[in-house]
Protein backbone atom coordinates (compact mmCIF):
# COMPACT_ATOMS: atom_id res chain seq x y z
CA UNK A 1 22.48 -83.89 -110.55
CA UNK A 2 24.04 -85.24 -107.72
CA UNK A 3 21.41 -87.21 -105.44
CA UNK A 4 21.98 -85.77 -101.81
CA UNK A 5 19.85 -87.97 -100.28
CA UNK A 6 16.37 -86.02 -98.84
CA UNK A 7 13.35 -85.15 -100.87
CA UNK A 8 11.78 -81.81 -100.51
CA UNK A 9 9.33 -82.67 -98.13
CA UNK A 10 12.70 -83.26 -95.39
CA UNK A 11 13.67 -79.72 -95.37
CA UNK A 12 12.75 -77.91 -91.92
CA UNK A 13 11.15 -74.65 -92.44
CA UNK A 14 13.06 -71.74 -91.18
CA UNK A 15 12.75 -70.10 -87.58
CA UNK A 16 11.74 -67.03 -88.53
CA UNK A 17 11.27 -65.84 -84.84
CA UNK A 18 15.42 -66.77 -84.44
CA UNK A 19 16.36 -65.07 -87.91
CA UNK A 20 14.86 -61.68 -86.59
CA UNK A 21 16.36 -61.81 -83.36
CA UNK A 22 19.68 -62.46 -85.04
CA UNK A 23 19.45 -60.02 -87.13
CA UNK A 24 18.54 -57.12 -84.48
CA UNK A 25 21.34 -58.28 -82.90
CA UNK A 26 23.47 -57.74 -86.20
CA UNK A 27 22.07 -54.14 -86.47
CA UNK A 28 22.60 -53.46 -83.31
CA UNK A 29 26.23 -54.17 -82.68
CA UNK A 30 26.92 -52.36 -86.24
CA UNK A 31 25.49 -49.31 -84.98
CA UNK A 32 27.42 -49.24 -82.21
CA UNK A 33 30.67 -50.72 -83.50
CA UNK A 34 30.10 -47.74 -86.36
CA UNK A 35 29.76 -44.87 -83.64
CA UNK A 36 32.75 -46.54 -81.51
CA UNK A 37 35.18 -46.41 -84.73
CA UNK A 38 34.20 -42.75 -85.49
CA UNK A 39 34.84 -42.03 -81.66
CA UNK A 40 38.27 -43.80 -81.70
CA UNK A 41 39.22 -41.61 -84.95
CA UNK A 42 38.44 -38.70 -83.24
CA UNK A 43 40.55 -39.48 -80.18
CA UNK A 44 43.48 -40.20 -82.73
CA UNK A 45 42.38 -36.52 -84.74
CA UNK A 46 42.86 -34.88 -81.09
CA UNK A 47 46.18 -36.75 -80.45
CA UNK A 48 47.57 -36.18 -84.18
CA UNK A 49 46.67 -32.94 -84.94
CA UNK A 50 46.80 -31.14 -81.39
CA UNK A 51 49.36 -33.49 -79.88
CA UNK A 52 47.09 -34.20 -76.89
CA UNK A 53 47.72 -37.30 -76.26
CA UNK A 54 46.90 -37.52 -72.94
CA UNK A 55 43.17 -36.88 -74.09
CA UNK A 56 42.68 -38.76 -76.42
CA UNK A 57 43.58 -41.37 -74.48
CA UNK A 58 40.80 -40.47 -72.07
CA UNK A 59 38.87 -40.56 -75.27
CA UNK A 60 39.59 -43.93 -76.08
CA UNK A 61 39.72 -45.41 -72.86
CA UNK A 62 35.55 -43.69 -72.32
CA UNK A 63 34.63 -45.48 -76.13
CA UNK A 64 35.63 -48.44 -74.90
CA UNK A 65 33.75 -48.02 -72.08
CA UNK A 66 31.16 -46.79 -73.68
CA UNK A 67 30.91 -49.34 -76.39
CA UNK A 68 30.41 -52.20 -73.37
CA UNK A 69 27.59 -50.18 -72.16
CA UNK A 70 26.22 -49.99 -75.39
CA UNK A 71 26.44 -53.43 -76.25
CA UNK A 72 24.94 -54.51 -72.82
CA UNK A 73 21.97 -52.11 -73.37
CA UNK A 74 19.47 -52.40 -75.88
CA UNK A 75 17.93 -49.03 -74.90
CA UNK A 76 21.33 -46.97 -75.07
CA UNK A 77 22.56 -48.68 -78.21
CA UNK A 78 24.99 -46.16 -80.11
CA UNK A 79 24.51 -43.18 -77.87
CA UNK A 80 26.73 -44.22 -75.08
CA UNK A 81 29.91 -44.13 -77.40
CA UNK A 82 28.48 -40.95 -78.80
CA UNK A 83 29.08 -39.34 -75.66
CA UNK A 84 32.92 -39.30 -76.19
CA UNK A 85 32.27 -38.90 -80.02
CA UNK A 86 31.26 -35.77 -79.33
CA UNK A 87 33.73 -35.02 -76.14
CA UNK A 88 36.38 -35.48 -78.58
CA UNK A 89 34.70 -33.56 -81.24
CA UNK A 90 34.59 -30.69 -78.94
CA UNK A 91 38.29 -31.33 -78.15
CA UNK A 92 38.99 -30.97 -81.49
CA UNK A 93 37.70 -28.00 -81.91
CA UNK A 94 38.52 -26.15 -79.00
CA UNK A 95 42.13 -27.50 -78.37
């Protein structure tokens, strides 16, 4: 095999403190990425099926909103862009 150069005794061991952190921040922004896309396919639902586009613009415009505030907050996580999840849920419906 090809000689790289370093024995096993140069390898550093891993930051396992950094790795966990990383990956709470992975699971984190994928639950609230996931909750933003539903929210943005129900603003288009609202728009395509009960041509109200005006709302589901509104819609859109509070997930993206939302989303930053999720993103920003630990502690709120995916329920702030559940909020206009389920505004345009309700829209849906009721429209």
């Amino acid at each position: 095999m090809a000689d790289h150069g370093h024995s096993a005794t140069d390898i550093p061991e891993m930051d396992y403190p950094a790795h966990e952190d990383t990956y709470r921040g992975f699971i984190h922004f994928a639950e609230v990425g996931t909750v933003a896309c539903l929210a943005i396919v129900a603003a288009l639902a609202v728009g395509g099926t009960k041509h109200a586009w005006g709302t589901a613009l509104v819609g859109t415009l509070l997930t993206l909103v939302g989303t930053g505030v999720g993103i920003a907050s630990t502690s709120i996580a995916w329920k702030a862009p559940a909020v206009p999840f389920i505004l345009m849920l309700l829209a849906l419906v009721l429209l």
